[in-house]
ModelCIF file with pLDDT and N, C-alpha, C, O atoms, coordinates in Angstrom:
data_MODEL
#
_entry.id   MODEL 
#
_entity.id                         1 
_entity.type                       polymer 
_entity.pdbx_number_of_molecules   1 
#
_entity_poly.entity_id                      1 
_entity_poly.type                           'polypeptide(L)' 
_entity_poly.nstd_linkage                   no 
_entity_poly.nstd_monomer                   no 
_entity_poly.pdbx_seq_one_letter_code       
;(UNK)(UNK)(UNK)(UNK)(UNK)(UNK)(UNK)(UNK)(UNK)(UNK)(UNK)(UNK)(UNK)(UNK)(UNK)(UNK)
(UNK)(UNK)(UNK)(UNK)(UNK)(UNK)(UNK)(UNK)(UNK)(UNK)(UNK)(UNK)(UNK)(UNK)(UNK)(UNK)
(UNK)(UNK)(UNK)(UNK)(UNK)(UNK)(UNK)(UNK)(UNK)(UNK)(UNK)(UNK)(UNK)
;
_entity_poly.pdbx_seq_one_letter_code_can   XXXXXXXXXXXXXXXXXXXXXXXXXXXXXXXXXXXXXXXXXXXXX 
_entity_poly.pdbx_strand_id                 A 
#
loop_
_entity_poly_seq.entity_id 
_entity_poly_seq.num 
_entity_poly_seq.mon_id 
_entity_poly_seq.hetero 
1 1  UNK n 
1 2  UNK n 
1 3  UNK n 
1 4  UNK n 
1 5  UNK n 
1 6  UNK n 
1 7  UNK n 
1 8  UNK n 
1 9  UNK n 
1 10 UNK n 
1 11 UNK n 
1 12 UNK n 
1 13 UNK n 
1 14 UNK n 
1 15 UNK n 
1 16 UNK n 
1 17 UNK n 
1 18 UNK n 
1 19 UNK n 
1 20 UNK n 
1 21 UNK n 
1 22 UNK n 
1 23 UNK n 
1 24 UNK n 
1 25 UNK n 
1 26 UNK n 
1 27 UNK n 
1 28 UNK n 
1 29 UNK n 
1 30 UNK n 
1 31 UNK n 
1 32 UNK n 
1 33 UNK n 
1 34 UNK n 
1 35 UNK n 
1 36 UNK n 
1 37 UNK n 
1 38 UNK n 
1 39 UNK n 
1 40 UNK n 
1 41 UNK n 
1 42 UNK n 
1 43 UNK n 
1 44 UNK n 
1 45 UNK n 
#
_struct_asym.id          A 
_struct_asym.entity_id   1 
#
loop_
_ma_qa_metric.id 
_ma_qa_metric.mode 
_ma_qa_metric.name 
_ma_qa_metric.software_group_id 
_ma_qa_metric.type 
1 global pLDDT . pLDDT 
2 local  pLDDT . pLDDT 
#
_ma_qa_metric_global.metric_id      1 
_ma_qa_metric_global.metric_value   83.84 
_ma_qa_metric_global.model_id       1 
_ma_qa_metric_global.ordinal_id     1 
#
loop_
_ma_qa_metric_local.label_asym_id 
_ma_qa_metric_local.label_comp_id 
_ma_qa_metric_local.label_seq_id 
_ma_qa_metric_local.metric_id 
_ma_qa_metric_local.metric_value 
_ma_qa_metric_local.model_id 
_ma_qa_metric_local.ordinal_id 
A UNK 1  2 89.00 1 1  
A UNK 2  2 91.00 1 2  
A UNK 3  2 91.00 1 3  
A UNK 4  2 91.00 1 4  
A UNK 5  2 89.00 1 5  
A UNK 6  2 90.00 1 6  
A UNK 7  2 91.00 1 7  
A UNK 8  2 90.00 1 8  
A UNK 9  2 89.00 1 9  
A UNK 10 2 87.00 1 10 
A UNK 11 2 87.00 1 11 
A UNK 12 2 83.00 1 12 
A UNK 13 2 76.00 1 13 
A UNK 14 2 70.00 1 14 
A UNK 15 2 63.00 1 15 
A UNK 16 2 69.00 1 16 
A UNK 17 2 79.00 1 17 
A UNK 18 2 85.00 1 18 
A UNK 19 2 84.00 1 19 
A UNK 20 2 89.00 1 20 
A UNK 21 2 90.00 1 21 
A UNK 22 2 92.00 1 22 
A UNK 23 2 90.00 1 23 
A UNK 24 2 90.00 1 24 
A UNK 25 2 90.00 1 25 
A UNK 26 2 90.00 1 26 
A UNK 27 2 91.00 1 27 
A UNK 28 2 90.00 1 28 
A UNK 29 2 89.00 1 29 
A UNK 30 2 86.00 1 30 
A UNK 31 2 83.00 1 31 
A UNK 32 2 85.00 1 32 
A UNK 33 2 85.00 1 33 
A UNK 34 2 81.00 1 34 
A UNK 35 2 82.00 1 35 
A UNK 36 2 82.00 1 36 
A UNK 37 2 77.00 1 37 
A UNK 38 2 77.00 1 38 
A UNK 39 2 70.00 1 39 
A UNK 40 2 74.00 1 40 
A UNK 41 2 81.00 1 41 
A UNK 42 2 79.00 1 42 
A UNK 43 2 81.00 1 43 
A UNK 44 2 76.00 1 44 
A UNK 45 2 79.00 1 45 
#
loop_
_atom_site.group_PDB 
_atom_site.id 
_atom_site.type_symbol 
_atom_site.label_atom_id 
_atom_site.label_alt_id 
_atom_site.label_comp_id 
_atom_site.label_asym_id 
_atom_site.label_entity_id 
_atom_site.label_seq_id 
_atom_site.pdbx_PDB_ins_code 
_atom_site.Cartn_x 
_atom_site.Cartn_y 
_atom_site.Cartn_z 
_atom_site.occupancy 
_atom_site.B_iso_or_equiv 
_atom_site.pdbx_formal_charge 
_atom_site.auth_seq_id 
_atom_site.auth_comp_id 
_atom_site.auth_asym_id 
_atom_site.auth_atom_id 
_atom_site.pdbx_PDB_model_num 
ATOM 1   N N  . UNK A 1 1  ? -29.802 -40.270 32.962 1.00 89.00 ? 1  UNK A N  1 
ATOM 2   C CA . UNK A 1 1  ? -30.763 -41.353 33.107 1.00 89.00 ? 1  UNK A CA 1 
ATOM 3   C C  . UNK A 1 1  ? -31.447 -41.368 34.462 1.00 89.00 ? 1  UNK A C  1 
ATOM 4   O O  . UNK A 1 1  ? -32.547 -41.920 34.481 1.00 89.00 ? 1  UNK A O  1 
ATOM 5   N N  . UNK A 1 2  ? -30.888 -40.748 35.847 1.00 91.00 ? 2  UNK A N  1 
ATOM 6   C CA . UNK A 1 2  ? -31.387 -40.535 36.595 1.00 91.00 ? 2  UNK A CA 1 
ATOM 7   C C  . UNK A 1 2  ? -32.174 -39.432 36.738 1.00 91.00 ? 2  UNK A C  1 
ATOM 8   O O  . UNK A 1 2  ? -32.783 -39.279 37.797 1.00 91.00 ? 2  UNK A O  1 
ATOM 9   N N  . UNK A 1 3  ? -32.287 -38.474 35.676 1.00 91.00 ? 3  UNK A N  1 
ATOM 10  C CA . UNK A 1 3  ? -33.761 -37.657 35.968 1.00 91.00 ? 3  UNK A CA 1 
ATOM 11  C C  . UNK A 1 3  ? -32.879 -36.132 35.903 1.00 91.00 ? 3  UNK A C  1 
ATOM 12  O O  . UNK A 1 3  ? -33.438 -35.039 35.817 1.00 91.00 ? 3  UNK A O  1 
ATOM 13  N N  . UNK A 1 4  ? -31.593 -36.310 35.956 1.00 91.00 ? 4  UNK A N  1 
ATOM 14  C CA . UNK A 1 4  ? -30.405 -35.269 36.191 1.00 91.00 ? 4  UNK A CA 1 
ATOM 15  C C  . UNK A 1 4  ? -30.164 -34.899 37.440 1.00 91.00 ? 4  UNK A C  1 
ATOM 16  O O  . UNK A 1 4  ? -31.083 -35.171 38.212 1.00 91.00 ? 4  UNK A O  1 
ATOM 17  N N  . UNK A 1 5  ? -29.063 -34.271 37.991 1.00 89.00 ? 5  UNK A N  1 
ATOM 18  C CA . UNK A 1 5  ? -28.333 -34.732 38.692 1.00 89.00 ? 5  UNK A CA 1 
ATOM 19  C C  . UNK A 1 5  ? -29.136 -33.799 40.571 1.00 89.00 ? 5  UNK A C  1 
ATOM 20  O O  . UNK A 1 5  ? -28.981 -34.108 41.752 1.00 89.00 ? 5  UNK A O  1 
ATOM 21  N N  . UNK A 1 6  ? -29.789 -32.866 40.007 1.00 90.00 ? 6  UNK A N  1 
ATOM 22  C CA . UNK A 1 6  ? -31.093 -32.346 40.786 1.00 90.00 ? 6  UNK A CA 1 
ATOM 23  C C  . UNK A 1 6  ? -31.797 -33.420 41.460 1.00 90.00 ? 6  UNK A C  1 
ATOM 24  O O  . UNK A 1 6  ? -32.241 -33.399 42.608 1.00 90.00 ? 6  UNK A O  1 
ATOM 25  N N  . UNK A 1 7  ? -31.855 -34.528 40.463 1.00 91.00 ? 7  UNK A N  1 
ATOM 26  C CA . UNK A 1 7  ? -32.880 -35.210 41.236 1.00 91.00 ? 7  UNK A CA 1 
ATOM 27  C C  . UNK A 1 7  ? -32.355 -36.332 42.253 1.00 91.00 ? 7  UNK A C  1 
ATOM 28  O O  . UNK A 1 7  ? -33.004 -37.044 43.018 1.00 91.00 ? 7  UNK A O  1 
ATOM 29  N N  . UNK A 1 8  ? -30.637 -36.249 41.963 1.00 90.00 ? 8  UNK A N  1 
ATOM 30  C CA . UNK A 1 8  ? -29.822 -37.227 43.301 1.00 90.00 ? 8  UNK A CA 1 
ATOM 31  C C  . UNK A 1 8  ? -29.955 -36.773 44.403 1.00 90.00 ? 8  UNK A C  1 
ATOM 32  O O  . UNK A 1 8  ? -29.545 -35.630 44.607 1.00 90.00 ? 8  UNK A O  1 
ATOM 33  N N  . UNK A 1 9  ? -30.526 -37.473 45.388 1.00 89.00 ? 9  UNK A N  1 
ATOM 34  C CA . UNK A 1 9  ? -30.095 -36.520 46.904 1.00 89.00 ? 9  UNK A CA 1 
ATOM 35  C C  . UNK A 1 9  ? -29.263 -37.280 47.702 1.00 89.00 ? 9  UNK A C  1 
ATOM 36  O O  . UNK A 1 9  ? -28.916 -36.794 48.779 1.00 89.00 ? 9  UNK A O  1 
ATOM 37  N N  . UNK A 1 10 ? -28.742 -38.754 47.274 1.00 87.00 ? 10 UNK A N  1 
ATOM 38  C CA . UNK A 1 10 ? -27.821 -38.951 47.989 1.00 87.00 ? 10 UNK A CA 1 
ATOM 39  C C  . UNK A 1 10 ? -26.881 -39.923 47.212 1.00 87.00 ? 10 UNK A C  1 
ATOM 40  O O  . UNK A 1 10 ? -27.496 -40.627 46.411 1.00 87.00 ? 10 UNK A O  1 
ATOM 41  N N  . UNK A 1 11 ? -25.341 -40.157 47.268 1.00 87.00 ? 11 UNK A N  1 
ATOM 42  C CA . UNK A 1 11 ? -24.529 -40.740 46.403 1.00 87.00 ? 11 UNK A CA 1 
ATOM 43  C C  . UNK A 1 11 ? -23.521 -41.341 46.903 1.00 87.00 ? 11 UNK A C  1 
ATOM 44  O O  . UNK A 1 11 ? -22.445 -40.843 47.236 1.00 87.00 ? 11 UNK A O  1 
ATOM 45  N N  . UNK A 1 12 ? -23.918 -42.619 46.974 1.00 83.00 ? 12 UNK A N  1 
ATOM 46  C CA . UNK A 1 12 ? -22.645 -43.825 47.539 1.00 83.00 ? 12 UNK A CA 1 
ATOM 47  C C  . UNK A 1 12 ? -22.471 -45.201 46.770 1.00 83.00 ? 12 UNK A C  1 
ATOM 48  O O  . UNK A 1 12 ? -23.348 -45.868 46.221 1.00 83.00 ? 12 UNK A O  1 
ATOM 49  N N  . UNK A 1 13 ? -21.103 -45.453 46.872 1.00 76.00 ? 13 UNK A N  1 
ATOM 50  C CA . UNK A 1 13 ? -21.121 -46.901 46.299 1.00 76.00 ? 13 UNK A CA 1 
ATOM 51  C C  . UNK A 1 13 ? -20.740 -47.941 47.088 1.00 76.00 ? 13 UNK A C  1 
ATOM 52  O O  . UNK A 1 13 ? -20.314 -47.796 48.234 1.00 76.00 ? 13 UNK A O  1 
ATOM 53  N N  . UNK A 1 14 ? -20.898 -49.198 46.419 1.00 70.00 ? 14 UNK A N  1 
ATOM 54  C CA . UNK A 1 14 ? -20.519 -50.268 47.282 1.00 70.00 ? 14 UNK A CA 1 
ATOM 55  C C  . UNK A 1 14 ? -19.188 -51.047 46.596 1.00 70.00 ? 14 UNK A C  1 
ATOM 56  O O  . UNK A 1 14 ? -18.366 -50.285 46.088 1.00 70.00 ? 14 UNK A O  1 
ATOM 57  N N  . UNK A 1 15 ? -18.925 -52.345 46.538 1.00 63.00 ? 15 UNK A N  1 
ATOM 58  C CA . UNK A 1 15 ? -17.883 -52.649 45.610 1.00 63.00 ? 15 UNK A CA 1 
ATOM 59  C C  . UNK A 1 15 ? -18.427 -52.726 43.921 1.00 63.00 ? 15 UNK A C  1 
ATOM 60  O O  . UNK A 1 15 ? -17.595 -53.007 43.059 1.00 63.00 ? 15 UNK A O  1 
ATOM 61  N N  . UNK A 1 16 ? -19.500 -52.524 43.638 1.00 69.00 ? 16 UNK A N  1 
ATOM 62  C CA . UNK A 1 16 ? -19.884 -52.877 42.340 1.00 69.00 ? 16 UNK A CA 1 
ATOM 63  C C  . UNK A 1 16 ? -21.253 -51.911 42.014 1.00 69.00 ? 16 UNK A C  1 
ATOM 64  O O  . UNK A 1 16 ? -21.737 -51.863 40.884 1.00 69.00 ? 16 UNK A O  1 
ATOM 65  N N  . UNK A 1 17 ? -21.633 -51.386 42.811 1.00 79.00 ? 17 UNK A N  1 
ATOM 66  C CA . UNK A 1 17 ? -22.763 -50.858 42.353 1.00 79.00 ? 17 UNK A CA 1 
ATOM 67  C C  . UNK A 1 17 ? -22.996 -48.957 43.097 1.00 79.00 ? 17 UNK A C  1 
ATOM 68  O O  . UNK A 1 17 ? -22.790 -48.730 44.289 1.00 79.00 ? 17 UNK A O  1 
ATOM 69  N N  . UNK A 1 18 ? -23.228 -48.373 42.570 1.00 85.00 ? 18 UNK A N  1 
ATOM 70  C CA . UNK A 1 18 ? -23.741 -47.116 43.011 1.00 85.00 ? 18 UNK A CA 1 
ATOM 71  C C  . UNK A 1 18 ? -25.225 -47.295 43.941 1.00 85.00 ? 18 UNK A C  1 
ATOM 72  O O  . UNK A 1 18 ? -26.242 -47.963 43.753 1.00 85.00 ? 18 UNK A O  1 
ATOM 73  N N  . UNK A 1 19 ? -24.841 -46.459 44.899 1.00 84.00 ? 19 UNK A N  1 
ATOM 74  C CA . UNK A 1 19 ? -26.248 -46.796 45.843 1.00 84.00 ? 19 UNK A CA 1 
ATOM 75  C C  . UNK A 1 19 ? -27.038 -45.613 45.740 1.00 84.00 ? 19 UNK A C  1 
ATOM 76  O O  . UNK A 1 19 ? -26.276 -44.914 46.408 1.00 84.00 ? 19 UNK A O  1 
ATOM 77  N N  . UNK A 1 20 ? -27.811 -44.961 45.482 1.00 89.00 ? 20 UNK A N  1 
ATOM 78  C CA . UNK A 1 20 ? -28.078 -43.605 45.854 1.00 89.00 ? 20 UNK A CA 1 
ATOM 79  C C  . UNK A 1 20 ? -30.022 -43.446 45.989 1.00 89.00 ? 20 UNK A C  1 
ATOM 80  O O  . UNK A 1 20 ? -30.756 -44.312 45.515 1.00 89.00 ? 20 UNK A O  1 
ATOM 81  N N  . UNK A 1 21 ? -30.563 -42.181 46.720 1.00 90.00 ? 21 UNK A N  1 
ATOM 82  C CA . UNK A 1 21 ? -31.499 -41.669 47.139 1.00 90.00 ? 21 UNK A CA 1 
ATOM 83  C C  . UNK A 1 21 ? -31.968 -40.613 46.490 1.00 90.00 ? 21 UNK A C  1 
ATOM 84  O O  . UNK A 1 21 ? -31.652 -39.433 46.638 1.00 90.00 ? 21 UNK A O  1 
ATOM 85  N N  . UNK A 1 22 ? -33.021 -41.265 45.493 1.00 92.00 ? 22 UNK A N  1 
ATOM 86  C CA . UNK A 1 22 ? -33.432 -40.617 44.389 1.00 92.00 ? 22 UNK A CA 1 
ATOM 87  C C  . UNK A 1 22 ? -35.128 -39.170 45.091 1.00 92.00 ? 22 UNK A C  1 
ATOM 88  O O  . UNK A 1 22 ? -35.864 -39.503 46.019 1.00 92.00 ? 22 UNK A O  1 
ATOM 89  N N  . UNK A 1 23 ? -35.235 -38.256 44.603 1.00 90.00 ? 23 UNK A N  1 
ATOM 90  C CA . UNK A 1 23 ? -36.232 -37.323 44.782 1.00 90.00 ? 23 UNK A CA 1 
ATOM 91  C C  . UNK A 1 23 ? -37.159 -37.642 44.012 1.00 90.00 ? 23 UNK A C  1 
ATOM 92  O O  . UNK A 1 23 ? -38.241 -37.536 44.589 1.00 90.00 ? 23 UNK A O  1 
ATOM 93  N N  . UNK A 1 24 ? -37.282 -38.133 42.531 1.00 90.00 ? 24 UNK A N  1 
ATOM 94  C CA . UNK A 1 24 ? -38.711 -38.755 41.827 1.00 90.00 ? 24 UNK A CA 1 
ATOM 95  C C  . UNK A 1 24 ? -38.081 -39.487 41.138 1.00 90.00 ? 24 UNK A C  1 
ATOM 96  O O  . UNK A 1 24 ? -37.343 -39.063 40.248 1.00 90.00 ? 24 UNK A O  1 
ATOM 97  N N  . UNK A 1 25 ? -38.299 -41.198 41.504 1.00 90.00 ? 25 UNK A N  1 
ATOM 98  C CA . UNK A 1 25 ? -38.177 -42.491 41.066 1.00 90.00 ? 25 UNK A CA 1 
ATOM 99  C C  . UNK A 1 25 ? -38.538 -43.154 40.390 1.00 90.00 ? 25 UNK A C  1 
ATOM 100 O O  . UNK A 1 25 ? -38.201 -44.332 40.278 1.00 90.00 ? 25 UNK A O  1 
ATOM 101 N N  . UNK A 1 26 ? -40.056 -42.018 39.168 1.00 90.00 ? 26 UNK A N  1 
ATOM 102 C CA . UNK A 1 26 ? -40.226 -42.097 38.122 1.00 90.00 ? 26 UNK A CA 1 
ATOM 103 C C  . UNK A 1 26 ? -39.759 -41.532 37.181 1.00 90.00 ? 26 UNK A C  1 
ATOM 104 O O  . UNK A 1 26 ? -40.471 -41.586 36.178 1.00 90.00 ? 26 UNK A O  1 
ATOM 105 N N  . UNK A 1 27 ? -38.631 -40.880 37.061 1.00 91.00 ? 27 UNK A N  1 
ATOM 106 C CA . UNK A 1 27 ? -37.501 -40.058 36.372 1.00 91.00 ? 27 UNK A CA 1 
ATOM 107 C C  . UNK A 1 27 ? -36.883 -40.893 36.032 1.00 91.00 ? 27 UNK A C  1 
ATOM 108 O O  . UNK A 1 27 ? -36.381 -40.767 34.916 1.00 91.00 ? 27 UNK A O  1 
ATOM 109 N N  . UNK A 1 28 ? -36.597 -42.202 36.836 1.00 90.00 ? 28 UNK A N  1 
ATOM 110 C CA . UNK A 1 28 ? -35.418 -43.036 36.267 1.00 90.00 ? 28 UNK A CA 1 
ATOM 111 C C  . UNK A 1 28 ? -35.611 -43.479 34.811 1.00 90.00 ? 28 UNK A C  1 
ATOM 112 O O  . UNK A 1 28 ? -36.669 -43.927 34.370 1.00 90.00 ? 28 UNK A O  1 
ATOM 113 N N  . UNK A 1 29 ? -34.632 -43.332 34.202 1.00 89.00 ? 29 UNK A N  1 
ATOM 114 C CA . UNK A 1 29 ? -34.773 -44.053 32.892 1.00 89.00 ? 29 UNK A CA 1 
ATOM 115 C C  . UNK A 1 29 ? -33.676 -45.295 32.752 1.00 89.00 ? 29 UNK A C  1 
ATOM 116 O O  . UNK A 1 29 ? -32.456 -45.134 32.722 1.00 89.00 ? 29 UNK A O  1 
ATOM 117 N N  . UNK A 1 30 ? -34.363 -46.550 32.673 1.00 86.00 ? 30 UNK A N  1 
ATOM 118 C CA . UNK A 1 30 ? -33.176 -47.944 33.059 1.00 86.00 ? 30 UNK A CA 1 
ATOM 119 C C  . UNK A 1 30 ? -32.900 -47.872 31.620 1.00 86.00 ? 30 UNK A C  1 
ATOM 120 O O  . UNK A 1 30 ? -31.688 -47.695 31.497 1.00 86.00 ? 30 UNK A O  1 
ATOM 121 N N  . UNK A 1 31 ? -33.325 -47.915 30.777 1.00 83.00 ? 31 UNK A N  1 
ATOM 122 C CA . UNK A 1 31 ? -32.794 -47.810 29.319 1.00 83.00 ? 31 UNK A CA 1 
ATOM 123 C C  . UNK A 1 31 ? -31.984 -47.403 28.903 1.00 83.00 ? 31 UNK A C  1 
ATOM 124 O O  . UNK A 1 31 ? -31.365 -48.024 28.039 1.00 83.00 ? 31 UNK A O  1 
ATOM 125 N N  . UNK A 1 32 ? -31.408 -45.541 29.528 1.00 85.00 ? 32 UNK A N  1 
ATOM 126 C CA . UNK A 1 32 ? -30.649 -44.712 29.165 1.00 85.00 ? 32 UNK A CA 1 
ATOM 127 C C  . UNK A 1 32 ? -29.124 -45.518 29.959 1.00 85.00 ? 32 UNK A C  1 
ATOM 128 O O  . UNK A 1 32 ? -27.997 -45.839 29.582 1.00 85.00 ? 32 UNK A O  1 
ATOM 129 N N  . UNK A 1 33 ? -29.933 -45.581 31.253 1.00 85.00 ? 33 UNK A N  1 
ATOM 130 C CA . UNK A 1 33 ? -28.731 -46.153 32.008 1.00 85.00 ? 33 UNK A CA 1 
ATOM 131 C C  . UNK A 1 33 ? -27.858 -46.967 31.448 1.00 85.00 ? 33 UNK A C  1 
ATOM 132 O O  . UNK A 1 33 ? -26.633 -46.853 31.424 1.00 85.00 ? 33 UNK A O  1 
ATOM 133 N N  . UNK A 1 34 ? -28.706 -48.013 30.877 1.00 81.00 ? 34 UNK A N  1 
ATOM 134 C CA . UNK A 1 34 ? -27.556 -49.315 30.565 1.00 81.00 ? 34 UNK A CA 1 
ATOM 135 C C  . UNK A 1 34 ? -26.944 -48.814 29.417 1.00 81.00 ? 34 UNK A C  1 
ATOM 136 O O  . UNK A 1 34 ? -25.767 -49.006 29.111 1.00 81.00 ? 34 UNK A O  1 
ATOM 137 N N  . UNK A 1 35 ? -27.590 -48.304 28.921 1.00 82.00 ? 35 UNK A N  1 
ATOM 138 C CA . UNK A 1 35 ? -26.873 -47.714 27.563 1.00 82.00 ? 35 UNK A CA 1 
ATOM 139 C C  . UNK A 1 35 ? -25.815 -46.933 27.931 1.00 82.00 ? 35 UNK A C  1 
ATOM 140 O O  . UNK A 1 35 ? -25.030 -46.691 27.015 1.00 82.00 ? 35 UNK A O  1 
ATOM 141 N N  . UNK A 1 36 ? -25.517 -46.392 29.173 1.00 82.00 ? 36 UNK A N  1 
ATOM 142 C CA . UNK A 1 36 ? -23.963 -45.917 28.988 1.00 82.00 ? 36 UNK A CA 1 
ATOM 143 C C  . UNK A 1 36 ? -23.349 -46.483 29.855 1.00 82.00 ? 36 UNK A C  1 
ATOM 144 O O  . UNK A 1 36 ? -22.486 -45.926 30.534 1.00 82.00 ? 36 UNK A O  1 
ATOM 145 N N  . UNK A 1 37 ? -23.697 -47.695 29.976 1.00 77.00 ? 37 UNK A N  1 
ATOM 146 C CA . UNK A 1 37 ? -22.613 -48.768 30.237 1.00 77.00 ? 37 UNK A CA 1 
ATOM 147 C C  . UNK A 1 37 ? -23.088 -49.533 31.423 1.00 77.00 ? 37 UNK A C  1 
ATOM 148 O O  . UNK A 1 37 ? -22.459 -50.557 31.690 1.00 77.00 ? 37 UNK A O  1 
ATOM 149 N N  . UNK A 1 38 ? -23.883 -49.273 32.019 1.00 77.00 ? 38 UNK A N  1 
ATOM 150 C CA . UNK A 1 38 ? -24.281 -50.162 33.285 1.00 77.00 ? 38 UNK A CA 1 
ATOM 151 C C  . UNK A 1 38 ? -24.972 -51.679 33.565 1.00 77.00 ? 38 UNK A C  1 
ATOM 152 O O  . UNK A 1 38 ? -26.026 -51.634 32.930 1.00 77.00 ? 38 UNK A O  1 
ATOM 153 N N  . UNK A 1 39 ? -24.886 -52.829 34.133 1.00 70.00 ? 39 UNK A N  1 
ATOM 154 C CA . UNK A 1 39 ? -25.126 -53.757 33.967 1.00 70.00 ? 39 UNK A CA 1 
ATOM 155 C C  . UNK A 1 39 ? -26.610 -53.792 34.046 1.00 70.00 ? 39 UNK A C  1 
ATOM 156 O O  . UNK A 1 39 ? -27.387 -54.258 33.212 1.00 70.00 ? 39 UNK A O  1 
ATOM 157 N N  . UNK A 1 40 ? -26.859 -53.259 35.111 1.00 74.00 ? 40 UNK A N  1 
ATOM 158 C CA . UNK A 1 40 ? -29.011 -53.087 35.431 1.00 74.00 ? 40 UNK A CA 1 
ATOM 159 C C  . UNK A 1 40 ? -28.923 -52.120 36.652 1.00 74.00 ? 40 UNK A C  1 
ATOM 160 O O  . UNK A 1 40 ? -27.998 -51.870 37.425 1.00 74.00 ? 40 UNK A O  1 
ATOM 161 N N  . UNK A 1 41 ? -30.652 -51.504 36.526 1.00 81.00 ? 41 UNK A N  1 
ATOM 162 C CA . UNK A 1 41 ? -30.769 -51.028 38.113 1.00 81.00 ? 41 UNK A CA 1 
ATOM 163 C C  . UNK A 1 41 ? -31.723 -51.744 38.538 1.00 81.00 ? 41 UNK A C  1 
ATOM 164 O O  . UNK A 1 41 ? -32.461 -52.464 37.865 1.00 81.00 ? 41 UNK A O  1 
ATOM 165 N N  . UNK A 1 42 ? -31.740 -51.522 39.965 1.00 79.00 ? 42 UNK A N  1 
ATOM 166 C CA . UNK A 1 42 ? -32.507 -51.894 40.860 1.00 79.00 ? 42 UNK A CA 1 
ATOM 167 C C  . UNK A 1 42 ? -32.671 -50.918 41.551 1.00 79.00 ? 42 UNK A C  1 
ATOM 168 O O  . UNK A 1 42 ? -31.850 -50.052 41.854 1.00 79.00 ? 42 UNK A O  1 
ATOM 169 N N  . UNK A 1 43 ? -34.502 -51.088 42.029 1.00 81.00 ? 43 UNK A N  1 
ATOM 170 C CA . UNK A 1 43 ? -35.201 -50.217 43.112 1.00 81.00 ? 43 UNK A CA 1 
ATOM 171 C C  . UNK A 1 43 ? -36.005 -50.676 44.169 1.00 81.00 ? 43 UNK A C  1 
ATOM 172 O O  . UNK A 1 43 ? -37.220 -50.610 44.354 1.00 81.00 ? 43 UNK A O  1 
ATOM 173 N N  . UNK A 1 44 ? -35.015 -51.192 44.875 1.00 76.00 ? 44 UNK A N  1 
ATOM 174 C CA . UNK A 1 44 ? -35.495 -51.661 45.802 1.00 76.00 ? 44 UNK A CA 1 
ATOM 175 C C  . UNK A 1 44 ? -36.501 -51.087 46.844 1.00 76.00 ? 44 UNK A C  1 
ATOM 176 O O  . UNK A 1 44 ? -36.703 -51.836 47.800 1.00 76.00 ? 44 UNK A O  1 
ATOM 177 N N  . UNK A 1 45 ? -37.078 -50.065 46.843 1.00 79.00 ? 45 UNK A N  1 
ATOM 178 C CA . UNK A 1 45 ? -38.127 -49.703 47.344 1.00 79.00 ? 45 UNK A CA 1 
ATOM 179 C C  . UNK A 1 45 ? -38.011 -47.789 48.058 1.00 79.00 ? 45 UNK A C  1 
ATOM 180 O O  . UNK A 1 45 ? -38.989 -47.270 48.596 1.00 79.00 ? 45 UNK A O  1 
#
């Protein structure tokens, strides 16, 4: 859902959420995401 795993360039979490630094942020697919289990994303900028 993130575009595959090429397109992570950076990968951290916090207590509840994955933080990470995406390469093209129109790759994301929030649809796919929640669908395997995630509450929501956010892109904060």
């Amino acid at each position: 859902g993130l575009g595959g795993k090429d397109n992570v360039l950076e990968l951290d979490n916090c207590a509840t959420r994955l933080r990470m630094e995406i390469a093209d942020v129109s790759k994301v697919d929030d649809v796919a995401i929640r669908r395997a289990g995630a509450a929501g994303v956010m892109k904060p900028g």
